[in-house]
PDB file of N, CA and C in Angstrom:
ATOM      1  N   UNK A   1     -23.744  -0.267  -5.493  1.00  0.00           N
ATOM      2  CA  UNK A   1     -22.855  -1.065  -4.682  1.00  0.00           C
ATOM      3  C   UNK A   1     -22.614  -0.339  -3.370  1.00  0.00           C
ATOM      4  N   UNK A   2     -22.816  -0.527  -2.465  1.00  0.00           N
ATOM      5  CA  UNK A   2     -22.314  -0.440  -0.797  1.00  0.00           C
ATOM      6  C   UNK A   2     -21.019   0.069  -0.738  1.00  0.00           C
ATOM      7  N   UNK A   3     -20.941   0.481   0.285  1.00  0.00           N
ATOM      8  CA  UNK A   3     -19.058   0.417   1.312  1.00  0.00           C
ATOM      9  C   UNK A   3     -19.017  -0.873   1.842  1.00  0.00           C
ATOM     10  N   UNK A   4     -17.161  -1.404   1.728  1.00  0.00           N
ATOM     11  CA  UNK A   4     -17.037  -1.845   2.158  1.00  0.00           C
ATOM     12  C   UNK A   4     -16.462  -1.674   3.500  1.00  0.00           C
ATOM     13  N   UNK A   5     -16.346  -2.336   4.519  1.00  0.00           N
ATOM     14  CA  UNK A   5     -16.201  -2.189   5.706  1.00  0.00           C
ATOM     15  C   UNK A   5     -14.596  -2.501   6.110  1.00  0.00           C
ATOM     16  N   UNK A   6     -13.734  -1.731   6.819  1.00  0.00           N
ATOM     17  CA  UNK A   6     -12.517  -2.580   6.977  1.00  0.00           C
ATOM     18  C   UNK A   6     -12.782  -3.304   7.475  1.00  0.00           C
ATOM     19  N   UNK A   7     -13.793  -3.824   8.539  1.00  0.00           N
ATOM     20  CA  UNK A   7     -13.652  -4.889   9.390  1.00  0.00           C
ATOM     21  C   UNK A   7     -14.866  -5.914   8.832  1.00  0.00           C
ATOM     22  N   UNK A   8     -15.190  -5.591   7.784  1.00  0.00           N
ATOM     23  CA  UNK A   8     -15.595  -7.155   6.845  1.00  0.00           C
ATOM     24  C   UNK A   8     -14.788  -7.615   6.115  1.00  0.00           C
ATOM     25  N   UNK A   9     -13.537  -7.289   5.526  1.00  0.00           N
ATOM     26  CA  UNK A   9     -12.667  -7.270   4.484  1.00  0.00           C
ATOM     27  C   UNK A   9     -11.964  -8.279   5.339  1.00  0.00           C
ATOM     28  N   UNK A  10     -11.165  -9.180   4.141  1.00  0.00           N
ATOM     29  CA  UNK A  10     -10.494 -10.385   4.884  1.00  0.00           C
ATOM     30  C   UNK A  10      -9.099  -9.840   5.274  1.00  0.00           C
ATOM     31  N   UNK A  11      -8.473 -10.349   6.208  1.00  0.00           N
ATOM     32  CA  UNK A  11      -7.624  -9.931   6.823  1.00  0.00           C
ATOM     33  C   UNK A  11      -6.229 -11.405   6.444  1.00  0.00           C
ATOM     34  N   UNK A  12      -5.444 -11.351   5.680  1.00  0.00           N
ATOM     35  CA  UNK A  12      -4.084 -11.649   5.703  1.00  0.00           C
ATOM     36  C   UNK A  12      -2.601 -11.537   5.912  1.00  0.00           C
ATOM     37  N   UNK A  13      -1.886 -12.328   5.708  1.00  0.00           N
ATOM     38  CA  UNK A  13      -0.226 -11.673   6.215  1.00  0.00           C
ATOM     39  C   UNK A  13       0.410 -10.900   5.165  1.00  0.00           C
ATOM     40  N   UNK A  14       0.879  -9.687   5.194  1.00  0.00           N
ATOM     41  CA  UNK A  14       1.709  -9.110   4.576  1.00  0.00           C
ATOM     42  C   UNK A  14       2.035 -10.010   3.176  1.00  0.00           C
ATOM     43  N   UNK A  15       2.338  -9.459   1.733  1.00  0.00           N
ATOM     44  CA  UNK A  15       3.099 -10.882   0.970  1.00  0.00           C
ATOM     45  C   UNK A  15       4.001 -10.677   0.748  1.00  0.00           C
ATOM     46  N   UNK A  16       4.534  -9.379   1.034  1.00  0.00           N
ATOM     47  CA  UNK A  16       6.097  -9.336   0.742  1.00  0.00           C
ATOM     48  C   UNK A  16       6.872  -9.731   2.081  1.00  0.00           C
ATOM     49  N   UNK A  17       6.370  -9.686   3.698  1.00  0.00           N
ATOM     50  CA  UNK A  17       7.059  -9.806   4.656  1.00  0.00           C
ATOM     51  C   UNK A  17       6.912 -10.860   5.750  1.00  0.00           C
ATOM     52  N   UNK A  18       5.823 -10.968   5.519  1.00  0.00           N
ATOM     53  CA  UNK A  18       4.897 -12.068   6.069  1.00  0.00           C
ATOM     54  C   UNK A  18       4.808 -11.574   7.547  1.00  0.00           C
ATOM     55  N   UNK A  19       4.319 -10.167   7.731  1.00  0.00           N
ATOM     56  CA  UNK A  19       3.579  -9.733   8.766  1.00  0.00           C
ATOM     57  C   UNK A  19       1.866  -9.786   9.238  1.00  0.00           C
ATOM     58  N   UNK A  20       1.864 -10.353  10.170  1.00  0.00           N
ATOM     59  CA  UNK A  20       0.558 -10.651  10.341  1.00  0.00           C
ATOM     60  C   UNK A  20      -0.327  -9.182  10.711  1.00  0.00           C
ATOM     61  N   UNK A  21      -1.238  -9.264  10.435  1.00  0.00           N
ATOM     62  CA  UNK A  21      -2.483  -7.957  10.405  1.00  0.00           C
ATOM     63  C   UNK A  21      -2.360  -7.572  11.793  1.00  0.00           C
ATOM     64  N   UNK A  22      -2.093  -6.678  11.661  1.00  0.00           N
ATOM     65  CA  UNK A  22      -2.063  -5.370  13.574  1.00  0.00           C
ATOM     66  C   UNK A  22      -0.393  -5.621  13.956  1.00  0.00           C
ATOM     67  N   UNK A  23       0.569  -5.798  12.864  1.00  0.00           N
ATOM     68  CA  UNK A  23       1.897  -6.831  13.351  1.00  0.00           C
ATOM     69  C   UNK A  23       3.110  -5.184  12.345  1.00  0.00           C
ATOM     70  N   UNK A  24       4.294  -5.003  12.738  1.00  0.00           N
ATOM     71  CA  UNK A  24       4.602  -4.000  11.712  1.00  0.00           C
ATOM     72  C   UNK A  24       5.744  -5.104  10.509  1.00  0.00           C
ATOM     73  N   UNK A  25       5.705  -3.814   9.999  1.00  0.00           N
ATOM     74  CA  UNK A  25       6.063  -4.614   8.696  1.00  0.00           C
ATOM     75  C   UNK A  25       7.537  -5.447   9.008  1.00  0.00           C
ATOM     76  N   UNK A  26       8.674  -6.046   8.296  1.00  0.00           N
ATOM     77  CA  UNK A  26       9.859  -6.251   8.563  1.00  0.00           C
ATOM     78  C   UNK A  26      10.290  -5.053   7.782  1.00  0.00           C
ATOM     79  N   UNK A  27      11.709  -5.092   8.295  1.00  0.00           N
ATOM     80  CA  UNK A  27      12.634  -4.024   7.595  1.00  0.00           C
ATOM     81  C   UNK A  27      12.826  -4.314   6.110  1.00  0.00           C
ATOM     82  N   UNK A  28      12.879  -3.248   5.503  1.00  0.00           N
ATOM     83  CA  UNK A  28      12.871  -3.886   3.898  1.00  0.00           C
ATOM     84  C   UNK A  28      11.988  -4.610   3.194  1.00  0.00           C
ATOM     85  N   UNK A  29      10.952  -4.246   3.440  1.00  0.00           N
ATOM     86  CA  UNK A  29       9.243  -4.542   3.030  1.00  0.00           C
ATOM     87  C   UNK A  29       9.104  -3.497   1.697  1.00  0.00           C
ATOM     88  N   UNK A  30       8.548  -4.050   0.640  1.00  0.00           N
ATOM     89  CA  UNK A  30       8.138  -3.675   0.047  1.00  0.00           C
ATOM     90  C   UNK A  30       6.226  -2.491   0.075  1.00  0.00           C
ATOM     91  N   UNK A  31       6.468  -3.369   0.683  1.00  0.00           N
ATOM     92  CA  UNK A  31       4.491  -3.241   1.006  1.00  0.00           C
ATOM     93  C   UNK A  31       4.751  -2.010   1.753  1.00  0.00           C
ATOM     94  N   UNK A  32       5.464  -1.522   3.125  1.00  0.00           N
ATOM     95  CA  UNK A  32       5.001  -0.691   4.211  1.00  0.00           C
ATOM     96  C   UNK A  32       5.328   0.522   3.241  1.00  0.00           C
ATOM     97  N   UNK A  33       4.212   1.475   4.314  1.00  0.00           N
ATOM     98  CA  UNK A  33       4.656   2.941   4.015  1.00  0.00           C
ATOM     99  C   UNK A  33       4.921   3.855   4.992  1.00  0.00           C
ATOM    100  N   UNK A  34       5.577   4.866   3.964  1.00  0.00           N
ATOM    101  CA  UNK A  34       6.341   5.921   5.058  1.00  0.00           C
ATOM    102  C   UNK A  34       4.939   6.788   6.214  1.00  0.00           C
ATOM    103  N   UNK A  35       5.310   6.758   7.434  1.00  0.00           N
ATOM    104  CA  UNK A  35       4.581   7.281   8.048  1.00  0.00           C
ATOM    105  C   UNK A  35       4.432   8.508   8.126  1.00  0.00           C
ATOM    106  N   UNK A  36       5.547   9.345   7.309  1.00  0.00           N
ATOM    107  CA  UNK A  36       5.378  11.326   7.228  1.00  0.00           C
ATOM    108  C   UNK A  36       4.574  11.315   6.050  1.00  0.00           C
ATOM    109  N   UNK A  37       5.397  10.635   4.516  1.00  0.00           N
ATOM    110  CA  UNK A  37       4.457  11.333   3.515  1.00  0.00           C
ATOM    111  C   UNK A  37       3.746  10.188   2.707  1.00  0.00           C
ATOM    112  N   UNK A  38       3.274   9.009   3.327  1.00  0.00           N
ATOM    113  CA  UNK A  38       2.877   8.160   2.804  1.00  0.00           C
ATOM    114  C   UNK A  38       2.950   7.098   1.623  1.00  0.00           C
ATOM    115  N   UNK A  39       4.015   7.397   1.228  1.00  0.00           N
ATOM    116  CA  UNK A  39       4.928   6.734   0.010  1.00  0.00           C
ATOM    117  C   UNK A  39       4.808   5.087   0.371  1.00  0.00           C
ATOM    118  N   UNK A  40       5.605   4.887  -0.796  1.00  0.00           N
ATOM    119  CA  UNK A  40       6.198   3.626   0.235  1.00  0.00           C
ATOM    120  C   UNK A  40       7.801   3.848   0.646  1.00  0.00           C
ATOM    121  N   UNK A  41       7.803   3.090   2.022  1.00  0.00           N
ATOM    122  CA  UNK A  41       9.036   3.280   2.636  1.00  0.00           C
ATOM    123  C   UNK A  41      10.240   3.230   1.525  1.00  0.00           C
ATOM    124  N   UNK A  42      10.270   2.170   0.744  1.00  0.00           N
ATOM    125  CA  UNK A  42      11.867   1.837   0.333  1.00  0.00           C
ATOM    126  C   UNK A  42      12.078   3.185  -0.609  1.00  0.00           C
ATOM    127  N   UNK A  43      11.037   4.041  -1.056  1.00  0.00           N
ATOM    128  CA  UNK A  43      11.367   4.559  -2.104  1.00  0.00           C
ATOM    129  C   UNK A  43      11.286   6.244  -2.175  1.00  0.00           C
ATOM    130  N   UNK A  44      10.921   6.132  -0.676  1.00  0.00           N
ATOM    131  CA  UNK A  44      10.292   7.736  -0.638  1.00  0.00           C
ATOM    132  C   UNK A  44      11.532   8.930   0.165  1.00  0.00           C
ATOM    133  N   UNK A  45      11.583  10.102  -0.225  1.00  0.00           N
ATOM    134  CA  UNK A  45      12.573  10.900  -0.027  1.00  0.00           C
ATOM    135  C   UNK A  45      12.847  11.280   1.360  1.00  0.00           C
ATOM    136  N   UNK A  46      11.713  10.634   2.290  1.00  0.00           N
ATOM    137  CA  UNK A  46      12.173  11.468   3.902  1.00  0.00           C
ATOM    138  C   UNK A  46      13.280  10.962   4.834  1.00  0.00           C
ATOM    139  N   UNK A  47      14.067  11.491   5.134  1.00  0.00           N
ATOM    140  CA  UNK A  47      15.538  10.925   5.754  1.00  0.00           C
ATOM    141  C   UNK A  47      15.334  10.516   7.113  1.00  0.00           C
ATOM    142  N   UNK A  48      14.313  10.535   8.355  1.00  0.00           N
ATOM    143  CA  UNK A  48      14.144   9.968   8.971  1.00  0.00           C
ATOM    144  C   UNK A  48      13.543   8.933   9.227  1.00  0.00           C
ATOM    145  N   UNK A  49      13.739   7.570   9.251  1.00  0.00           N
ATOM    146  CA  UNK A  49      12.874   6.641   9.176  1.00  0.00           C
ATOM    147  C   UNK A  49      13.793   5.616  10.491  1.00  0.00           C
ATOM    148  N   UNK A  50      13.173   6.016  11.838  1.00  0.00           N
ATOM    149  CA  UNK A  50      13.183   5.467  12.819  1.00  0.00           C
ATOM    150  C   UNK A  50      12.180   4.244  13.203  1.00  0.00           C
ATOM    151  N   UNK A  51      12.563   3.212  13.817  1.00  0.00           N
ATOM    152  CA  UNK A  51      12.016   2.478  14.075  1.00  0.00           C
ATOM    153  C   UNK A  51      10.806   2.849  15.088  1.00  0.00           C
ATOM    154  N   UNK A  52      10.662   4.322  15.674  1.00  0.00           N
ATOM    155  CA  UNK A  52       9.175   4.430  16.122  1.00  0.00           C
ATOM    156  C   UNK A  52       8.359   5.058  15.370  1.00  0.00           C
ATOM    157  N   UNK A  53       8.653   4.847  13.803  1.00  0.00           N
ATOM    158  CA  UNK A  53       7.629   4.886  12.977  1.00  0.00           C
ATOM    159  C   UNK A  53       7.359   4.430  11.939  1.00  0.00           C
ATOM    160  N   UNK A  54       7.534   2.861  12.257  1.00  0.00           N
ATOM    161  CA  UNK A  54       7.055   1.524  11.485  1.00  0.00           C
ATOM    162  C   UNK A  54       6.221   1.568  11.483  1.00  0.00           C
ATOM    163  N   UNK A  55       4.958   1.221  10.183  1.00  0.00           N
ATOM    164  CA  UNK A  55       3.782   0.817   9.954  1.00  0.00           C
ATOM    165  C   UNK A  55       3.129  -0.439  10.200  1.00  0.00           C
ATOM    166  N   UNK A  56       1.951  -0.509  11.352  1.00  0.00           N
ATOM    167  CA  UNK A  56       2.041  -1.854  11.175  1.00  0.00           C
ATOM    168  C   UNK A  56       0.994  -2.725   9.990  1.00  0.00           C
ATOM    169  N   UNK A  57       0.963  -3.222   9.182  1.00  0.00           N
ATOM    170  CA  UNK A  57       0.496  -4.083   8.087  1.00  0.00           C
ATOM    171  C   UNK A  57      -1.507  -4.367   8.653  1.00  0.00           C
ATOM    172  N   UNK A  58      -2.128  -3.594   7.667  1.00  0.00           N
ATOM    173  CA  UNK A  58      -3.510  -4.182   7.855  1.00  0.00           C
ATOM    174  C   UNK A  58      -4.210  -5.393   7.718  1.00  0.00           C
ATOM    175  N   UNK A  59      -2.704  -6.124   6.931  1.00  0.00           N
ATOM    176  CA  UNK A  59      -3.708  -7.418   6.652  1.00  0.00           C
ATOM    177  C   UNK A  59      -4.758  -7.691   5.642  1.00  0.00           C
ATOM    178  N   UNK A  60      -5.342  -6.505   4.584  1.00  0.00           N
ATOM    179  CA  UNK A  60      -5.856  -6.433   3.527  1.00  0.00           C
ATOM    180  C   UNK A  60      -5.398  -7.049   2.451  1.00  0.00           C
ATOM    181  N   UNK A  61      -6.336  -7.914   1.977  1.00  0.00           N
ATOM    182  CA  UNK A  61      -5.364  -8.893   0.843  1.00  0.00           C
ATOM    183  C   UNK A  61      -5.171  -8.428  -0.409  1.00  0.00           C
ATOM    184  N   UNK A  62      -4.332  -9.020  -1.079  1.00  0.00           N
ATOM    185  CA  UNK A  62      -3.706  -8.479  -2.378  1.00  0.00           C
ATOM    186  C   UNK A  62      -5.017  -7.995  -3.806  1.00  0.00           C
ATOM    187  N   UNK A  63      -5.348  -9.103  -3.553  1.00  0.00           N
ATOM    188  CA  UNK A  63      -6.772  -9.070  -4.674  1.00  0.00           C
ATOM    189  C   UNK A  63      -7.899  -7.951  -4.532  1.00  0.00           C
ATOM    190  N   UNK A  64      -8.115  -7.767  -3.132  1.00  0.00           N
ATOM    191  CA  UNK A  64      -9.108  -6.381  -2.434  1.00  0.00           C
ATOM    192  C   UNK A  64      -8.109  -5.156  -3.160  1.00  0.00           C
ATOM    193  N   UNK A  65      -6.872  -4.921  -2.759  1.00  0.00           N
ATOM    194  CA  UNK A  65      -6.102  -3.972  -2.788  1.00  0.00           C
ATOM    195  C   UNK A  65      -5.981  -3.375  -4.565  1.00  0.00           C
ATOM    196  N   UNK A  66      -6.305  -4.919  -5.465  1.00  0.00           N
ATOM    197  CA  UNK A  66      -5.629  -4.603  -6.616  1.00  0.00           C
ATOM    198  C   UNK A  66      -6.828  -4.185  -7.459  1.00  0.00           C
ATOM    199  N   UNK A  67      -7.984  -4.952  -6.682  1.00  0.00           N
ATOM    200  CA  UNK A  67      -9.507  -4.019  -7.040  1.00  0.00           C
ATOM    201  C   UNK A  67      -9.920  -2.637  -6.788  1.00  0.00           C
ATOM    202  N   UNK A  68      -9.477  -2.049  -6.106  1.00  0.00           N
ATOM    203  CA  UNK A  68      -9.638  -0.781  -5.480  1.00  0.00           C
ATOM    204  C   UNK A  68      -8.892  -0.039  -6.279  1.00  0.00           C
ATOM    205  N   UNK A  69      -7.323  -0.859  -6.535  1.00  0.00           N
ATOM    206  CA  UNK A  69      -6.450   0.432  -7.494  1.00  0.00           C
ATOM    207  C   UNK A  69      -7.348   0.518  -9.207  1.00  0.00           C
ATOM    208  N   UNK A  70      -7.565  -0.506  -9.291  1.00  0.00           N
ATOM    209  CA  UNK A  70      -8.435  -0.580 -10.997  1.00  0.00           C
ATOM    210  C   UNK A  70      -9.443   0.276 -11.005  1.00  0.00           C
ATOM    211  N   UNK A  71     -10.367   0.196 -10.257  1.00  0.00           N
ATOM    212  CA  UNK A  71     -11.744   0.922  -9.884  1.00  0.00           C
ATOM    213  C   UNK A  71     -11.234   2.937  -9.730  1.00  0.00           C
ATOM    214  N   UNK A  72     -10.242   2.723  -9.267  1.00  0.00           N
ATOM    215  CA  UNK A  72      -9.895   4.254  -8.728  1.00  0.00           C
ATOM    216  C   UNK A  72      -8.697   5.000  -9.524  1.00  0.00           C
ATOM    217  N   UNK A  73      -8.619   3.763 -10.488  1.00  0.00           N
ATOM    218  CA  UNK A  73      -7.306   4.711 -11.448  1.00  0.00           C
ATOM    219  C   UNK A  73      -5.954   4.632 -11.074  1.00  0.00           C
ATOM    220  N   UNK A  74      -5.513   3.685  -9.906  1.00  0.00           N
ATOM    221  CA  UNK A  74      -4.249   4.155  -9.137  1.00  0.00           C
ATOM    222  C   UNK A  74      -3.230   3.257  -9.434  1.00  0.00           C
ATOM    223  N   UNK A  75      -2.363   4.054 -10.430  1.00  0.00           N
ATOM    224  CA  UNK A  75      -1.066   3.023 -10.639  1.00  0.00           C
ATOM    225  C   UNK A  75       0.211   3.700 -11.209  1.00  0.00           C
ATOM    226  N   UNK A  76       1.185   2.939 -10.716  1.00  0.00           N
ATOM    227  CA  UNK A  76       2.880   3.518 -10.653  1.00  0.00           C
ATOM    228  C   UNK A  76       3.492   2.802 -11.942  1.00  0.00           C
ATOM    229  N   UNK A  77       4.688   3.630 -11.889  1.00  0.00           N
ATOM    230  CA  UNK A  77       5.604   3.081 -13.113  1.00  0.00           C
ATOM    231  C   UNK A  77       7.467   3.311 -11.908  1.00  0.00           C
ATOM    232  N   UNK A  78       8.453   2.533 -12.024  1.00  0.00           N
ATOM    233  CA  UNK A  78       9.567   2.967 -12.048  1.00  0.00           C
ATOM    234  C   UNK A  78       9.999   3.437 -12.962  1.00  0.00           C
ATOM    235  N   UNK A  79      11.025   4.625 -12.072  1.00  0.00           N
ATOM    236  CA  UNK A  79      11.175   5.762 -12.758  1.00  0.00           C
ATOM    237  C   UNK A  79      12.120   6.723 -11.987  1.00  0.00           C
ATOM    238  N   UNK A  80      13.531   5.732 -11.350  1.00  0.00           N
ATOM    239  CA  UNK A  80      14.293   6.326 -10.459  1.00  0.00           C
ATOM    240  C   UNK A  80      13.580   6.421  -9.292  1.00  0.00           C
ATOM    241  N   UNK A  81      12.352   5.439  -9.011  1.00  0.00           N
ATOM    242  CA  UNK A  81      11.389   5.719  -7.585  1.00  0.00           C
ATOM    243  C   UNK A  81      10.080   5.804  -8.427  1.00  0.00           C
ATOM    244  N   UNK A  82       8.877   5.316  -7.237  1.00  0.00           N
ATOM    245  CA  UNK A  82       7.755   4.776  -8.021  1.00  0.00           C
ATOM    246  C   UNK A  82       6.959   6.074  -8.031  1.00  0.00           C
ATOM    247  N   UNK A  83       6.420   6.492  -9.691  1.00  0.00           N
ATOM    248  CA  UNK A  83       5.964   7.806  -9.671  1.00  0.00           C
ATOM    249  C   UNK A  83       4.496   7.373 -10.328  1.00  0.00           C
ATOM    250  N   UNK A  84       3.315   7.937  -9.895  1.00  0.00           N
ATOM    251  CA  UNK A  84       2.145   7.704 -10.845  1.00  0.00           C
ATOM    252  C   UNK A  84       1.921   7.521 -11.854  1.00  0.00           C
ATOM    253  N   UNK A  85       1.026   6.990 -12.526  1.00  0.00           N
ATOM    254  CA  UNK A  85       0.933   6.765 -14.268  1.00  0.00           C
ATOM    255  C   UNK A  85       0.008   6.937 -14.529  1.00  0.00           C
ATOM    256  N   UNK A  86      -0.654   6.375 -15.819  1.00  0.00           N
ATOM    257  CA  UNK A  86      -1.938   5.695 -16.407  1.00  0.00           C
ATOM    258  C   UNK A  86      -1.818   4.350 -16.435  1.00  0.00           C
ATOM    259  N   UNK A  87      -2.698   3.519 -16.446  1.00  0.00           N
ATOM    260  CA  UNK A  87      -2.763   2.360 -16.554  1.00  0.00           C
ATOM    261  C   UNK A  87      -1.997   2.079 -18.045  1.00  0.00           C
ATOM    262  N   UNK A  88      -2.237   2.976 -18.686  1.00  0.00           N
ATOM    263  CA  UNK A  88      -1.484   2.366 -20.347  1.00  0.00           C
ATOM    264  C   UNK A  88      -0.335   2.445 -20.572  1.00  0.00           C
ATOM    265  N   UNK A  89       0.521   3.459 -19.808  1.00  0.00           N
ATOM    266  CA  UNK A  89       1.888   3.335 -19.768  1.00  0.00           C
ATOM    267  C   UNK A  89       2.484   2.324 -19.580  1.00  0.00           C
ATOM    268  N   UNK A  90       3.713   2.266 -19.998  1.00  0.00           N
ATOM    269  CA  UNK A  90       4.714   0.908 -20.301  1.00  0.00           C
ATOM    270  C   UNK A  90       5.420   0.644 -18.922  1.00  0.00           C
ATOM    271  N   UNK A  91       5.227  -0.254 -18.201  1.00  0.00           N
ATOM    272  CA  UNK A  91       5.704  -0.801 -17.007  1.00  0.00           C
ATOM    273  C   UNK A  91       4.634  -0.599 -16.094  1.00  0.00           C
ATOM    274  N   UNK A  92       3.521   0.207 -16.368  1.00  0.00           N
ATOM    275  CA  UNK A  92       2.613   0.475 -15.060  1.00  0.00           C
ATOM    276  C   UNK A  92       1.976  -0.801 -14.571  1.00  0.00           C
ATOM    277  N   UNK A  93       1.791  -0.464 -13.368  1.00  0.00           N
ATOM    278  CA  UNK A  93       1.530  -1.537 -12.285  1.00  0.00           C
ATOM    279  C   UNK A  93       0.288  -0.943 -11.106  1.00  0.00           C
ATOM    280  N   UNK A  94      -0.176  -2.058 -10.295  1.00  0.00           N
ATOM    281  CA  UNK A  94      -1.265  -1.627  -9.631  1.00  0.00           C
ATOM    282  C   UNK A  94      -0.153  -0.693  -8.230  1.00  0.00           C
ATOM    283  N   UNK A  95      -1.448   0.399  -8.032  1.00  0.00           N
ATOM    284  CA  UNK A  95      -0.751   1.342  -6.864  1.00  0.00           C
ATOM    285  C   UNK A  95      -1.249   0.709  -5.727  1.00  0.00           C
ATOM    286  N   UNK A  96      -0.646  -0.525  -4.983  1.00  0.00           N
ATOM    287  CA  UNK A  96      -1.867  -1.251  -3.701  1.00  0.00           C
ATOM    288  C   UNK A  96      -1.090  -0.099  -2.623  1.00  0.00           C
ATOM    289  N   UNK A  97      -0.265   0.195  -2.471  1.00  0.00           N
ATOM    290  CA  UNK A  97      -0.018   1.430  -1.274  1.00  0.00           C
ATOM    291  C   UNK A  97      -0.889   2.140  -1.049  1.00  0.00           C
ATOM    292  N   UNK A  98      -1.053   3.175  -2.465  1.00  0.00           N
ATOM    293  CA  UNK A  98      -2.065   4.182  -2.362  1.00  0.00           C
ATOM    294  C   UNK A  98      -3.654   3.324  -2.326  1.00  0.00           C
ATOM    295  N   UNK A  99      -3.845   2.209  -2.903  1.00  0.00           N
ATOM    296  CA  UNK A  99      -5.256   1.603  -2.709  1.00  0.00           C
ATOM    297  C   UNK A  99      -5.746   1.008  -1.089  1.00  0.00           C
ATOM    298  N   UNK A 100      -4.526   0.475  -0.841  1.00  0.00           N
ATOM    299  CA  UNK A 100      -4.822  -0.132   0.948  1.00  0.00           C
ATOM    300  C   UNK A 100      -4.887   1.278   1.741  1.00  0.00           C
ATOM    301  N   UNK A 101      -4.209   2.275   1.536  1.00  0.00           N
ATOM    302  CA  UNK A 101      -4.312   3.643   2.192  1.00  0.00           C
ATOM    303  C   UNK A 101      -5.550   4.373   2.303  1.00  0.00           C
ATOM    304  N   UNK A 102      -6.102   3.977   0.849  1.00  0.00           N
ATOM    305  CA  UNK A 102      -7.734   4.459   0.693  1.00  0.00           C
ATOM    306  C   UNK A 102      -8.483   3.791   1.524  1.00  0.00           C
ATOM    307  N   UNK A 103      -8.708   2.396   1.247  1.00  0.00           N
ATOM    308  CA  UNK A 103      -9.279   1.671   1.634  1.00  0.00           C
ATOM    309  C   UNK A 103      -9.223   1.643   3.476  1.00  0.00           C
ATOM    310  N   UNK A 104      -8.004   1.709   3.965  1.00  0.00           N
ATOM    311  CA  UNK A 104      -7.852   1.873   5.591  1.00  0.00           C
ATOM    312  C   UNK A 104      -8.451   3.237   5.900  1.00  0.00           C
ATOM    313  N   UNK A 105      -8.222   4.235   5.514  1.00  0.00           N
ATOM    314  CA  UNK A 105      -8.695   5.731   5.706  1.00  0.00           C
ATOM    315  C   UNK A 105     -10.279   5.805   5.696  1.00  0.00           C
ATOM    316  N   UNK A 106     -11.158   4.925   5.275  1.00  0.00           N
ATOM    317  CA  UNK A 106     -12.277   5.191   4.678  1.00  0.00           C
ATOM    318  C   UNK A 106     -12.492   5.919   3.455  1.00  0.00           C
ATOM    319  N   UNK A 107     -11.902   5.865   2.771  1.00  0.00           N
ATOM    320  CA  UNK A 107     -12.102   6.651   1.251  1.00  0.00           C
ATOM    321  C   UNK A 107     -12.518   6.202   0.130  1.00  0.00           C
ATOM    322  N   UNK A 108     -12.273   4.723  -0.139  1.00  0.00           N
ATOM    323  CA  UNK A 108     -13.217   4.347  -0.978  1.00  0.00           C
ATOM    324  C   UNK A 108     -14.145   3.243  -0.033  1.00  0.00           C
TER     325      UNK A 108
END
């Protein structure tokens, strides 16, 4: 199987905020992440989170994002804040933060 390309990959609005692709997230987005340690915003420990360092939303759709976390192992559980898992753990869920992060970076 090939790389995929970010700029073949379909490009949609945010689904938690309904930010359009190259657009930043709204406040209280689930989806964005922190721009120091890459978390996601709502949940991650860094105390500065100024508005000149909003993320803006790639536009990568949910289904790309939730393929990438399956393929690569990547998924969270709550847990006082979203901490890594196994897929078999009880509440785990797909990691699309850490999968759209890959996927934008060139990594997978």
């Amino acid at each position: 199987m090939g790389a995929t390309l970010v700029k073949d990959t379909e490009r949609t609005s945010c689904p938690d905020c309904s930010a359009a692709p190259g657009r930043y997230h709204m406040k209280g987005c689930d989806i964005e992440r922190c721009t120091e340690c890459e978390s996601q915003r709502l949940s991650c420990g860094c105390t500065d989170h100024g508005d000149y360092q909003r993320e803006k939303w790639s536009g990568i759709a949910y289904e790309k994002a939730r393929l990438i976390a399956e393929k690569n192992n990547l998924y969270v559980k709550w847990n006082n804040g979203w901490v890594k898992c196994s897929r078999n753990d009880e509440g785990a869920s797909h990691d699309l933060n850490e999968a759209t992060f890959l996927l934008m970076s060139g990594k997978v």
